[in-house]
N, C-alpha and C. Protein backbone atom coordinates (compact mmCIF):
# COMPACT_ATOMS: atom_id res chain seq x y z
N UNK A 1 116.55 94.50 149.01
CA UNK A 1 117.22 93.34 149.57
C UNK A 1 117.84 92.51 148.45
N UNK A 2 118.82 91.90 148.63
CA UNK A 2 119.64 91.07 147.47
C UNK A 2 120.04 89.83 148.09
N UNK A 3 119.48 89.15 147.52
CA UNK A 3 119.79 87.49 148.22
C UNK A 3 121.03 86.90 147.21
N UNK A 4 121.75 86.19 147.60
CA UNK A 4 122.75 85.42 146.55
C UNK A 4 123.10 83.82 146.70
N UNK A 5 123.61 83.03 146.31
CA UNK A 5 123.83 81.86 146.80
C UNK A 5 125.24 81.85 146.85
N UNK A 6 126.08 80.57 147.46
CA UNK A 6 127.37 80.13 147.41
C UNK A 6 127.29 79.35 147.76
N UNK A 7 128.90 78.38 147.25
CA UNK A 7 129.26 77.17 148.02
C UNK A 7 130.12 77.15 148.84
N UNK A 8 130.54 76.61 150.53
CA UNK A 8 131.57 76.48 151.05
C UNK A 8 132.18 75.26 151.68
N UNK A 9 132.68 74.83 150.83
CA UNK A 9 133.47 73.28 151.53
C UNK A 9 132.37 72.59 151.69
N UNK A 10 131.24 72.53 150.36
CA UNK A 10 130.17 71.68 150.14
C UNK A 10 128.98 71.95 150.67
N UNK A 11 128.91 73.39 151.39
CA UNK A 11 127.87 73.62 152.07
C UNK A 11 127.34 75.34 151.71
N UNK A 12 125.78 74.62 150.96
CA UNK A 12 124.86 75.85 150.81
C UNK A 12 124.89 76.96 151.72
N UNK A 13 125.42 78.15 151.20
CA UNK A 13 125.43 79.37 151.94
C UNK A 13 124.07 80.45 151.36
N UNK A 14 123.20 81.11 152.02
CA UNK A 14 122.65 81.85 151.45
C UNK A 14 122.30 83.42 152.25
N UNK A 15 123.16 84.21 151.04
CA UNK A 15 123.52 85.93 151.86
C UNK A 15 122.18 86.59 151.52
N UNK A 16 122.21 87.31 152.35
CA UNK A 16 120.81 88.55 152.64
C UNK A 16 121.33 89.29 152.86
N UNK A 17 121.52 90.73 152.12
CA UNK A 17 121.98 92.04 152.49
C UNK A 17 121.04 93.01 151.87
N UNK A 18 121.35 94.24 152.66
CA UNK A 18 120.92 95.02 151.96
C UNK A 18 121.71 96.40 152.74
N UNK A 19 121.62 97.62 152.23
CA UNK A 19 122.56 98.42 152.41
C UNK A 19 123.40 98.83 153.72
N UNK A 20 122.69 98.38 154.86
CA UNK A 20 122.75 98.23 156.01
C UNK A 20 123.71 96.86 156.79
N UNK A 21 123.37 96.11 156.56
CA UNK A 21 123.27 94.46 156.78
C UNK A 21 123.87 93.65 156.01
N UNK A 22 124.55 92.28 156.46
CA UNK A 22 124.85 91.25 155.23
C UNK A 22 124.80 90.14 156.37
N UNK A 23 123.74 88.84 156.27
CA UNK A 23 123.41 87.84 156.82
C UNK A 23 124.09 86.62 156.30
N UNK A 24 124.43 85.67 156.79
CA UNK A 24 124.47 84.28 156.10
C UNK A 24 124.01 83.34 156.69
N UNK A 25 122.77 82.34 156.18
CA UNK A 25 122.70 81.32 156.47
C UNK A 25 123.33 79.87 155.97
N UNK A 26 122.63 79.33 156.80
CA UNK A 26 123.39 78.06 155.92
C UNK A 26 122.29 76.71 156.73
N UNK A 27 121.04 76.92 155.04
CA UNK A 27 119.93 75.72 155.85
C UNK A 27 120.23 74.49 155.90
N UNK A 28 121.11 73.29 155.67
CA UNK A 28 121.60 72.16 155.51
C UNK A 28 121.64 72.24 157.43
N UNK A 29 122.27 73.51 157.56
CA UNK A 29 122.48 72.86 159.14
C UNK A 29 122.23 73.67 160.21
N UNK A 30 120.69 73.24 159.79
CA UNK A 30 119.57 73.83 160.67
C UNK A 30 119.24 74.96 160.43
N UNK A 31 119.86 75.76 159.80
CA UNK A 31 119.16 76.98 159.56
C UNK A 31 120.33 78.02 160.07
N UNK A 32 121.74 77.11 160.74
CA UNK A 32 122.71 77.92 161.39
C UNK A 32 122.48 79.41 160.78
N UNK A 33 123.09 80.66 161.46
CA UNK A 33 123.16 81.92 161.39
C UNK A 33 125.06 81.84 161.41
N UNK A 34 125.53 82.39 160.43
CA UNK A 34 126.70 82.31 160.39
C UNK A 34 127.64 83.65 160.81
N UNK A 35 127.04 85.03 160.18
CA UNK A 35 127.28 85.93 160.36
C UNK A 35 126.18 87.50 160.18
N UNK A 36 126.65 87.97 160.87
CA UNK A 36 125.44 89.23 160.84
C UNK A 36 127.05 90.46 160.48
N UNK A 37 126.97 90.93 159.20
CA UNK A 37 127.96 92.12 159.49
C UNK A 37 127.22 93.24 159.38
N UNK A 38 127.82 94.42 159.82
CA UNK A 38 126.98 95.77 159.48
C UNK A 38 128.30 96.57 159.08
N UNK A 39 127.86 96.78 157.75
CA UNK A 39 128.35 97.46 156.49
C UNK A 39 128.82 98.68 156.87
N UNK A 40 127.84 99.41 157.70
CA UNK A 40 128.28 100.74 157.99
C UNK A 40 129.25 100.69 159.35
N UNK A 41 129.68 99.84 160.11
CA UNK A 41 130.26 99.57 160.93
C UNK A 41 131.80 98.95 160.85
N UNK A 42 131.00 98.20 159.97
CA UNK A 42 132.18 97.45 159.17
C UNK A 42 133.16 96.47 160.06
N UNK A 43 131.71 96.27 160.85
CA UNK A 43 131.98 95.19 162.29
C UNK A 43 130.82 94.01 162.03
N UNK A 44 131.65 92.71 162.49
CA UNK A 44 131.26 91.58 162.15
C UNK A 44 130.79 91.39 164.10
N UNK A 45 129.26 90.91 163.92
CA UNK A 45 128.51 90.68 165.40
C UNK A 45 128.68 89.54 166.21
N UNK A 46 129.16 88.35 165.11
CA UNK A 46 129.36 87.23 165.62
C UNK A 46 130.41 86.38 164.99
N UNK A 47 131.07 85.86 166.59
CA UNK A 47 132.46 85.18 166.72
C UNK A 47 132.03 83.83 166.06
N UNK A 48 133.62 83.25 165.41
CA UNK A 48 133.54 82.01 164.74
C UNK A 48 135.08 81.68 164.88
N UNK A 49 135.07 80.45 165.00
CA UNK A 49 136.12 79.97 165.64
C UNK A 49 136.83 79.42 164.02
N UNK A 50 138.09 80.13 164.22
CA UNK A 50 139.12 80.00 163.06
C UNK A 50 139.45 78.47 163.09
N UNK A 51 139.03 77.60 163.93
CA UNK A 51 140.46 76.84 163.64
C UNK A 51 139.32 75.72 163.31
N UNK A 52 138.05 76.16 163.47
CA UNK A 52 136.94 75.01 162.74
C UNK A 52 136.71 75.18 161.07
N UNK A 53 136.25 74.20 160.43
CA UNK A 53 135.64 74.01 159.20
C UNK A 53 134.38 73.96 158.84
N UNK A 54 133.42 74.49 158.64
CA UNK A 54 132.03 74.71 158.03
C UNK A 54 131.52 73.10 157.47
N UNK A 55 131.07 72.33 158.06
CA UNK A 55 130.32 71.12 157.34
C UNK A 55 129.22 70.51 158.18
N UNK A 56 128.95 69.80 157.71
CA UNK A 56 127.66 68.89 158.03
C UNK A 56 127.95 67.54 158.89
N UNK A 57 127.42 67.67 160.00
CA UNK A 57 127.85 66.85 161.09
C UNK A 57 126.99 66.18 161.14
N UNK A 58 127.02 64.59 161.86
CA UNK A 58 126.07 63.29 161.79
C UNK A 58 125.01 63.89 163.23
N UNK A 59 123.97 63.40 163.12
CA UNK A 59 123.17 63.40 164.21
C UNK A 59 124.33 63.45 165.71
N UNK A 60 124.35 63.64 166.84
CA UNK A 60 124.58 63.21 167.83
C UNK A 60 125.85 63.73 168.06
N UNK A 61 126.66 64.52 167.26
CA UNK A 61 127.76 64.72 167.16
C UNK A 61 128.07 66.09 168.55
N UNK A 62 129.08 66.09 169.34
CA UNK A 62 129.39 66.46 170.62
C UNK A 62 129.24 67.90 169.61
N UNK A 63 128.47 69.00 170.53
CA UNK A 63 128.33 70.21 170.20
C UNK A 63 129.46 71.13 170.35
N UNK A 64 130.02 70.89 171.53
CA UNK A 64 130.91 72.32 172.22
C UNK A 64 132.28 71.67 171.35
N UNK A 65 132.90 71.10 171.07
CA UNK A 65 134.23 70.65 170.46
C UNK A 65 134.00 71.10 168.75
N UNK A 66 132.74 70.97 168.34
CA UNK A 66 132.28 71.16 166.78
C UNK A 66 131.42 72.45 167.21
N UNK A 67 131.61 73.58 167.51
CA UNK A 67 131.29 74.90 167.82
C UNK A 67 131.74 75.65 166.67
N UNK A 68 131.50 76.15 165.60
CA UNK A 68 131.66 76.96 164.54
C UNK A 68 131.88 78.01 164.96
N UNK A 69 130.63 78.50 165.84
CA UNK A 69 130.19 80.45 165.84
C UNK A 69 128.96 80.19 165.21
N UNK A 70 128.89 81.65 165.58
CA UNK A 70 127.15 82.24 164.93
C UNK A 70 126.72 81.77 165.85
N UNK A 71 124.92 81.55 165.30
CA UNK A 71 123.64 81.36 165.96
C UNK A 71 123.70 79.52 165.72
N UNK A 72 122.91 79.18 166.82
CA UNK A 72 121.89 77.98 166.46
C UNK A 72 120.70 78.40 167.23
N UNK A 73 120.05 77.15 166.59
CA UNK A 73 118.57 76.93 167.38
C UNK A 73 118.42 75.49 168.19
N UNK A 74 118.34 75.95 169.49
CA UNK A 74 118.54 74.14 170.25
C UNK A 74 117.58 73.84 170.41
N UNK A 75 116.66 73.13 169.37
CA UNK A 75 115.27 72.26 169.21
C UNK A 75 115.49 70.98 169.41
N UNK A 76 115.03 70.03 170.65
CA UNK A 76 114.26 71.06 171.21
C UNK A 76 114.47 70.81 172.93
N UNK A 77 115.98 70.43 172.71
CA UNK A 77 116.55 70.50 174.14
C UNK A 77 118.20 71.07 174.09
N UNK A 78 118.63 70.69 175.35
CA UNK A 78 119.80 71.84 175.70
C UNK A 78 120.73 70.53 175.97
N UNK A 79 120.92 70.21 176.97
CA UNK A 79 121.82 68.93 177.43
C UNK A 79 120.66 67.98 177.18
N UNK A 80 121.51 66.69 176.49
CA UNK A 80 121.49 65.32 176.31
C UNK A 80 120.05 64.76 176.87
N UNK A 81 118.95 64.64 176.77
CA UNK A 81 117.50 64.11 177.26
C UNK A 81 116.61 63.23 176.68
N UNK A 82 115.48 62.38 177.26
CA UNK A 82 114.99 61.82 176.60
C UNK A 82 113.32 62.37 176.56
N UNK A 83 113.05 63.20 175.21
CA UNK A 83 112.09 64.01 175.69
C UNK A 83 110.68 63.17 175.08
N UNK A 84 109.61 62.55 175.84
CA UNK A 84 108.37 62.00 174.94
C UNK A 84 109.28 60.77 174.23
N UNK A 85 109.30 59.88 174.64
CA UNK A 85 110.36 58.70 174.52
C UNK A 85 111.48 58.49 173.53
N UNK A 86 111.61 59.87 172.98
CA UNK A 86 113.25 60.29 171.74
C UNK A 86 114.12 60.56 172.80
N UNK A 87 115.49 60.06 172.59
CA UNK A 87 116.27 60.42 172.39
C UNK A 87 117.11 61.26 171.89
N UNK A 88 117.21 62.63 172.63
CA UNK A 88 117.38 63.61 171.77
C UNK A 88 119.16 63.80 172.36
N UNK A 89 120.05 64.60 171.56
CA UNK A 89 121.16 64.59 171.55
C UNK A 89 121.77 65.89 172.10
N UNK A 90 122.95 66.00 172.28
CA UNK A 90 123.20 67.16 173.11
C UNK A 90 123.48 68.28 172.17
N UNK A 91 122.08 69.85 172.39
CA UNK A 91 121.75 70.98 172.06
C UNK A 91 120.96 70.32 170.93
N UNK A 92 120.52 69.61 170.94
CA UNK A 92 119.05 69.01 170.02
C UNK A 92 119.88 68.31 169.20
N UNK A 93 119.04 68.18 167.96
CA UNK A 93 118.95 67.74 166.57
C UNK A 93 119.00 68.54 165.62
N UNK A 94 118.35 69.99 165.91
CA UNK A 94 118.56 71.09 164.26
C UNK A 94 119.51 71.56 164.33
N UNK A 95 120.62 71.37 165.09
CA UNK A 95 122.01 72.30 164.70
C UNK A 95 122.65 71.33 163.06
N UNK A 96 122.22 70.13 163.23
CA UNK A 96 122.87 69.00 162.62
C UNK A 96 121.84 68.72 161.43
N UNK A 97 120.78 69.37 161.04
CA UNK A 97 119.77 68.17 160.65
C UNK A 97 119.30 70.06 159.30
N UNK A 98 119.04 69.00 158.18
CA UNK A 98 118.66 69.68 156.97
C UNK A 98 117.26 69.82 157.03
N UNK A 99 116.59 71.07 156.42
CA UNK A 99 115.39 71.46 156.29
C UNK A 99 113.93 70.01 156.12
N UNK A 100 114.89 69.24 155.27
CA UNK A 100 113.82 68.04 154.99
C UNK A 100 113.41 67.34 155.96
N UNK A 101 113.88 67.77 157.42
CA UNK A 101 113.17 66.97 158.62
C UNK A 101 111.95 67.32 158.51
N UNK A 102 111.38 68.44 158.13
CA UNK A 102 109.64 68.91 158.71
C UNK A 102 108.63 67.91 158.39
N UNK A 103 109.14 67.44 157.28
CA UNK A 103 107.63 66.29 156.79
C UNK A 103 108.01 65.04 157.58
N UNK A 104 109.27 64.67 157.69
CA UNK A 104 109.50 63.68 158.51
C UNK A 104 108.85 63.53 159.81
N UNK A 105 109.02 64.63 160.63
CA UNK A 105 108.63 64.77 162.00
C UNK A 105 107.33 64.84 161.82
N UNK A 106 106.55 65.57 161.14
CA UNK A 106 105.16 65.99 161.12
C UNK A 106 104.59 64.66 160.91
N UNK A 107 105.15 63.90 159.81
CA UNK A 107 104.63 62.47 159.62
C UNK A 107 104.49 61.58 160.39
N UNK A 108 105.68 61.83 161.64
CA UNK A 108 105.85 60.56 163.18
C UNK A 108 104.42 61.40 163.62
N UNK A 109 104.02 62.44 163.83
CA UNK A 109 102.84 62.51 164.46
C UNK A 109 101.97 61.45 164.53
N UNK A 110 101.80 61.35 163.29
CA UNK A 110 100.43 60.51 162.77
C UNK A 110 100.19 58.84 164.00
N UNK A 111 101.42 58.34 163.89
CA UNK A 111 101.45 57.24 164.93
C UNK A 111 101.32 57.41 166.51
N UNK A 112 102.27 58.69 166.51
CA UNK A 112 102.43 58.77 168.14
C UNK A 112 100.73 59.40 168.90
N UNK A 113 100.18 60.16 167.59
CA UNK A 113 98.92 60.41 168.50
C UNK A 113 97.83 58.91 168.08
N UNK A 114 98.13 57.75 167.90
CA UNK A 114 97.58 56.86 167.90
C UNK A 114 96.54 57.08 166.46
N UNK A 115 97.01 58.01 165.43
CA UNK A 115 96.01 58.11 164.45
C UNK A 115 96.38 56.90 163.54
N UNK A 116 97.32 56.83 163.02
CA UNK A 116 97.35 55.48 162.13
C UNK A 116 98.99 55.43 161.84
N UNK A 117 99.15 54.88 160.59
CA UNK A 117 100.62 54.53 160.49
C UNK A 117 101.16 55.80 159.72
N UNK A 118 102.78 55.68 159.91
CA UNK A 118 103.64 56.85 159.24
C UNK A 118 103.01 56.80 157.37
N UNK A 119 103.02 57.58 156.80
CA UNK A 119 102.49 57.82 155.75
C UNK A 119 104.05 57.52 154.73
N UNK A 120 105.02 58.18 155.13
CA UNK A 120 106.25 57.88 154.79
C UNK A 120 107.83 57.84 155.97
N UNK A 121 107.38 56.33 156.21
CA UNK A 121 108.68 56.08 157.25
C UNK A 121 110.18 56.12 156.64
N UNK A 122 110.20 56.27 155.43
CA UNK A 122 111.55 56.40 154.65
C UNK A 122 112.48 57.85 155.02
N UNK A 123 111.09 58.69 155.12
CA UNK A 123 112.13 60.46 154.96
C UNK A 123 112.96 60.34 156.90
N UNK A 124 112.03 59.59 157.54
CA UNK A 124 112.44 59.60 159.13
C UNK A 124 113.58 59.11 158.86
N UNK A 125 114.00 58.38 158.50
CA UNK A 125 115.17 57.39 158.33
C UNK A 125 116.10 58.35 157.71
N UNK A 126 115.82 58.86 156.62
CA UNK A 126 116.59 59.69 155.64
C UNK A 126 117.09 61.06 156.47
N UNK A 127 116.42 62.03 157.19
CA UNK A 127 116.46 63.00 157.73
C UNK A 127 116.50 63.63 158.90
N UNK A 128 115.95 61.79 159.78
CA UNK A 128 116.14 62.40 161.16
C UNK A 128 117.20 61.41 161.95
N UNK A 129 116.77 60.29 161.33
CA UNK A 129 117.79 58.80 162.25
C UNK A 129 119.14 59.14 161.91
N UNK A 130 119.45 59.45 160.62
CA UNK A 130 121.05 59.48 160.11
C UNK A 130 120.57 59.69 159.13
N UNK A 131 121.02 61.71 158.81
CA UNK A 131 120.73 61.88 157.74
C UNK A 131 122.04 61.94 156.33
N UNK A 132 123.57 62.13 157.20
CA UNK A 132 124.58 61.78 156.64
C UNK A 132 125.00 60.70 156.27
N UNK A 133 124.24 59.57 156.46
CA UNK A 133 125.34 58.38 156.99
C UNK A 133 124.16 57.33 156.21
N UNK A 134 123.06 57.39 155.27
CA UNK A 134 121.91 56.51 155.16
C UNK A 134 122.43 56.12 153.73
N UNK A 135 123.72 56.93 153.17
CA UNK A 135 123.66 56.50 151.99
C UNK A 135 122.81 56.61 150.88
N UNK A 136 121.42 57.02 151.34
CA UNK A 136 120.87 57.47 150.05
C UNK A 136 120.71 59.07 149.42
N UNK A 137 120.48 59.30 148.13
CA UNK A 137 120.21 60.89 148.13
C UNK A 137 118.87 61.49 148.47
N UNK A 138 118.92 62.85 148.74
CA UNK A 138 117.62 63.28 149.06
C UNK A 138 116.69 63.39 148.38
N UNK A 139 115.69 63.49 148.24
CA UNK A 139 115.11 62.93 147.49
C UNK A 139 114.22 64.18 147.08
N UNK A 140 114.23 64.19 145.50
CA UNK A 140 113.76 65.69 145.25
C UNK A 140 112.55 66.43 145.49
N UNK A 141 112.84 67.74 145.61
CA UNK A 141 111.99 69.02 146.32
C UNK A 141 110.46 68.82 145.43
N UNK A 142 110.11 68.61 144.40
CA UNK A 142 108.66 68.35 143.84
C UNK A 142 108.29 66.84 144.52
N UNK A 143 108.55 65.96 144.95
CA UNK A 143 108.92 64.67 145.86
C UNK A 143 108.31 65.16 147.31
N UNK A 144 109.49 65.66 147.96
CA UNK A 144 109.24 65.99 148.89
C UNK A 144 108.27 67.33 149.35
N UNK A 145 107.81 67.79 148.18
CA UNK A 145 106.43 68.94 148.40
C UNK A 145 105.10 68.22 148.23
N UNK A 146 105.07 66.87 147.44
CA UNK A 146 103.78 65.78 147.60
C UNK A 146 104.06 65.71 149.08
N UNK A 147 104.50 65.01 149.22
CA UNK A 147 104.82 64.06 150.28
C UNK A 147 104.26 65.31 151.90
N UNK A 148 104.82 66.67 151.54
CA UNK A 148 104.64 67.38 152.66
C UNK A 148 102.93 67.85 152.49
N UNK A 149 102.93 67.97 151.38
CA UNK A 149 101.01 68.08 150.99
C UNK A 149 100.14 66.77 151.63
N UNK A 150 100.35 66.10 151.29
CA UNK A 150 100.12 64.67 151.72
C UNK A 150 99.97 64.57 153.25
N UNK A 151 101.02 64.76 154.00
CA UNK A 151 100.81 64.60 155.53
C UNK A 151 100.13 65.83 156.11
N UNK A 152 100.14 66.76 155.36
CA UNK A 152 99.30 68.10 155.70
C UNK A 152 97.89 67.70 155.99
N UNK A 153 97.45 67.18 155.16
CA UNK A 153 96.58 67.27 154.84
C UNK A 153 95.61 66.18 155.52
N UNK A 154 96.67 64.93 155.38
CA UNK A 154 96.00 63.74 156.64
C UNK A 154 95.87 64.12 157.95
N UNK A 155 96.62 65.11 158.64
CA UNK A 155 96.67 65.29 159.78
C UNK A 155 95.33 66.59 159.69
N UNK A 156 95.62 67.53 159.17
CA UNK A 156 94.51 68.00 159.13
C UNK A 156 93.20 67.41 159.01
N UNK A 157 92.89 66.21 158.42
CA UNK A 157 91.55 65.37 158.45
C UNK A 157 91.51 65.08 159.67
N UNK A 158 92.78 64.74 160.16
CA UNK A 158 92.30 63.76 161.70
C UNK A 158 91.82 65.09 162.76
N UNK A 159 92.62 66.01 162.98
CA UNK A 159 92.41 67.44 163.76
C UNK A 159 90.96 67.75 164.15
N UNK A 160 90.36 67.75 162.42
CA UNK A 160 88.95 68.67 162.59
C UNK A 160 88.16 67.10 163.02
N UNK A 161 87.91 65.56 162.96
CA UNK A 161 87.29 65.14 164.02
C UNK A 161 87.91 64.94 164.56
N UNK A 162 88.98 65.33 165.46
CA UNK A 162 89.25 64.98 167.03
C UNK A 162 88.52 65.52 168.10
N UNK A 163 87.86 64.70 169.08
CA UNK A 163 87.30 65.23 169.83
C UNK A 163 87.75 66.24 170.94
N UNK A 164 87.69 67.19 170.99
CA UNK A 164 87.97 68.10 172.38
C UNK A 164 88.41 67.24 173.64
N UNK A 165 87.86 66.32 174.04
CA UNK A 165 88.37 65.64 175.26
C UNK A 165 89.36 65.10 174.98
N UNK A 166 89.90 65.26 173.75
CA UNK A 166 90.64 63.77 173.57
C UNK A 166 92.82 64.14 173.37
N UNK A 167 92.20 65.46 172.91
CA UNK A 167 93.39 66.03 172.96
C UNK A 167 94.42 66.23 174.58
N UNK A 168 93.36 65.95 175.16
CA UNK A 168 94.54 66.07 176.70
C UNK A 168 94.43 64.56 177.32
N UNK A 169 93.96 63.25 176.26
CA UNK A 169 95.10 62.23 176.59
C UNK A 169 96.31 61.79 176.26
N UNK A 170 96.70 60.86 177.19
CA UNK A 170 97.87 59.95 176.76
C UNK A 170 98.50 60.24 175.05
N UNK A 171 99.42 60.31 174.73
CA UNK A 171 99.81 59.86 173.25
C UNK A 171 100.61 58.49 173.50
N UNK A 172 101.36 58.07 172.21
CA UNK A 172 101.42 57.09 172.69
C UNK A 172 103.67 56.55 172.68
N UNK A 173 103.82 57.87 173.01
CA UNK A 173 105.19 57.64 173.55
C UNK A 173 105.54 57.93 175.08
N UNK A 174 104.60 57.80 175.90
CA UNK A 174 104.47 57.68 177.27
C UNK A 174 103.48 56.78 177.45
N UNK A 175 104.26 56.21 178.55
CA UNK A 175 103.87 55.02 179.24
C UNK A 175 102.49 55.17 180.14
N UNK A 176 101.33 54.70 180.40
CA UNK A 176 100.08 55.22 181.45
C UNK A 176 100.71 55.38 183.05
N UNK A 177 101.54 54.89 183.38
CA UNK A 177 102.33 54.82 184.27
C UNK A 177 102.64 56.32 184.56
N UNK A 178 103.76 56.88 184.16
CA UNK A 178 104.41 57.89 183.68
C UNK A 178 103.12 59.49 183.31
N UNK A 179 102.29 59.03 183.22
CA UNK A 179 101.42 60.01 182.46
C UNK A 179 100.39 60.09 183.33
N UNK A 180 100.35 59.21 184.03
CA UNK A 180 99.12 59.52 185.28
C UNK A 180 100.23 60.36 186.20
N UNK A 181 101.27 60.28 186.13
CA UNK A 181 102.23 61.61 187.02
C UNK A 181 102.35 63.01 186.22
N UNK A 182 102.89 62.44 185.28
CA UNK A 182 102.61 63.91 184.22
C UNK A 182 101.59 64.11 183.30
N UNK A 183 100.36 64.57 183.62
CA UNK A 183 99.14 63.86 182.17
C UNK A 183 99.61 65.53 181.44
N UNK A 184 100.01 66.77 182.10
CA UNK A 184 100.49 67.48 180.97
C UNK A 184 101.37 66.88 179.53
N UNK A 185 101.93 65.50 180.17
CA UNK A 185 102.12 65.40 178.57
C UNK A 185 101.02 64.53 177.52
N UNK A 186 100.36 65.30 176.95
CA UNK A 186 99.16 64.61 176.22
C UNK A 186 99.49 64.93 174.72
N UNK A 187 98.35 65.08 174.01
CA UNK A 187 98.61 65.34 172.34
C UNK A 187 98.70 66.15 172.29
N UNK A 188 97.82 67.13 172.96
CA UNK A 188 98.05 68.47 172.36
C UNK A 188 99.35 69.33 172.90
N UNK A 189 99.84 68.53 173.60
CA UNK A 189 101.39 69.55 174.05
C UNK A 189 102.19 68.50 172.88
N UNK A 190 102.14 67.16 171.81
CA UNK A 190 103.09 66.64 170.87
C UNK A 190 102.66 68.18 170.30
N UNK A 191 101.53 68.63 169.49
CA UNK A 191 101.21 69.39 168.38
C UNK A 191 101.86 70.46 168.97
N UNK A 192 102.08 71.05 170.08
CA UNK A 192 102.23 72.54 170.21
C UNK A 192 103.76 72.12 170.17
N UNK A 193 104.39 71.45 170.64
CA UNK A 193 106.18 71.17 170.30
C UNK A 193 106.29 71.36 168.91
N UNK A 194 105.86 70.47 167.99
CA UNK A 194 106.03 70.76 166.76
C UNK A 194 105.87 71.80 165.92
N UNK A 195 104.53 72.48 166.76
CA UNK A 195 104.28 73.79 165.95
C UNK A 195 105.51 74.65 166.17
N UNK A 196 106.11 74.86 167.28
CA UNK A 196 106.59 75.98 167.75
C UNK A 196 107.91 75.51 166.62
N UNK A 197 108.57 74.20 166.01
CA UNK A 197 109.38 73.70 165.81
C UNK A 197 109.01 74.29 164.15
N UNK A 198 107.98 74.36 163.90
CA UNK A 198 107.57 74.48 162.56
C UNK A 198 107.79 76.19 162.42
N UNK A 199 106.88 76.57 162.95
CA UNK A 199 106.98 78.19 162.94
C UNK A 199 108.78 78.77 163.00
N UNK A 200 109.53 78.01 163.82
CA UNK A 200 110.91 78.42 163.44
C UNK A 200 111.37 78.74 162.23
N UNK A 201 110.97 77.20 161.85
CA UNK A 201 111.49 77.18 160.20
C UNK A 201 110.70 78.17 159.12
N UNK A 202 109.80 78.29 159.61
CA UNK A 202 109.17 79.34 158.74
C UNK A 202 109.74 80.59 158.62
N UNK A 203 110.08 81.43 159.59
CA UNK A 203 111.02 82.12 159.57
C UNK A 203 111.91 82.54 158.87
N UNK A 204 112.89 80.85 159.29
CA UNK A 204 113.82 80.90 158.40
C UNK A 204 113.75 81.16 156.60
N UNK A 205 112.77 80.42 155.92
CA UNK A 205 112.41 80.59 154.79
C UNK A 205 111.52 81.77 154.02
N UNK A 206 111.27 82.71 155.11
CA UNK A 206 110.89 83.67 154.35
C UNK A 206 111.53 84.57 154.15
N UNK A 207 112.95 84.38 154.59
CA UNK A 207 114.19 85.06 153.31
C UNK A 207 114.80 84.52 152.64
N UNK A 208 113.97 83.31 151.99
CA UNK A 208 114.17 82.29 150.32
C UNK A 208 113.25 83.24 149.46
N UNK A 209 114.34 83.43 148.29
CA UNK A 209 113.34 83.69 147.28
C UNK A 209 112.39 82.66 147.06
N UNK A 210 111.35 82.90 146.38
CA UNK A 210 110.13 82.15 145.44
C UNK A 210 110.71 81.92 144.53
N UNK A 211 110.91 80.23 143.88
CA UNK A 211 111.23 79.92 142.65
C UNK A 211 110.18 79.52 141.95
């Protein structure tokens, strides 16, 4: 397998081929799938619309008019909803949103299951509210690998004493109102959203080399 990097109109491309195959991603935005060609075919699998430009779009930005091609992943809705009291945007948030959301999101846990306060409310701001538009830079990868150790690891403290009963109450972005109609939405369906949201990305990164 031969991985390579590039730049295109400011945006990290990263190819995976191997004698068969030639992939491109591009993790800044979301993990998009840009192209799948097969070498021996010498046929390209997925359509991309010529008359678009490859960049990095603000949160919220209308999907079907800014349609590239390739793959996305619509995490973790389809049309426009308000899922667990977010506001989520139309075909989610990861078509638009750079790898550095995971500690962000993992970190809102900490409040919404009533465990304590965000550990770092800055990266939410930075990565999920407006991650184009905040004006600041990202903030570097030994930075942001504390920071993801860090919330790992708090949440994991809280996990192993949580009590068994406790996981199928209320969290606390539904109303008691609302939740005595739906009590399926409790904590342990926040954790299983996220996991499933996490395990994506995992995926995605295990065709990053190890630096």
């Amino acid at each position: 397998m031969i991985l390579t990097d590039e730049i295109k109109v400011n945006v990290r491309i990263i190819n995976i081929e191997n004698d068969f195959l030639k992939c491109s991603v591009a993790p800044a935005l979301g993990g998009k799938i840009i192209n799948v060609y097969n070498k021996q075919l010498q046929k390209e699998f997925l359509w991309k619309n010529e008359k678009l430009s490859l960049k990095q779009l603000e949160r919220g930005a209308d999907y079907d008019s800014n349609f590239y091609g390739g793959i996305d992943e619509l995490i973790p809705n389809d049309i426009p909803e308000n899922i667990d009291g977010i506001d989520d945007p139309d075909h989610g948030e990861l078509w638009t949103t750079p790898f550095g959301h995971l500690t962000a999101v993992n970190d809102r846990i900490i409040p919404i299951l009533n465990l304590g306060d965000q550990l770092y409310p800055q990266l939410y701001e930075i990565f999920v509210v407006m991650p184009d538009k905040s004006g600041q830079k990202f903030p570097p990868v030994a930075e942001l690998k504390t920071c993801w150790k860090n919330v790992t690891e708090t949440l994991r403290r809280y996990f192993n004493h949580m009590p068994v009963n406790e996981w199928f109450t209320r969290h606390m972005s539904i109303s008691e109102e609302d939740f005595a109609k739906e009590p399926h939405r409790n904590k342990l369906n926040i954790v299983i959203n996220r996991t499933n949201l996490q395990s994506y990305h995992m995926g995605q990164l295990a065709y990053l080399q190890q630096k």
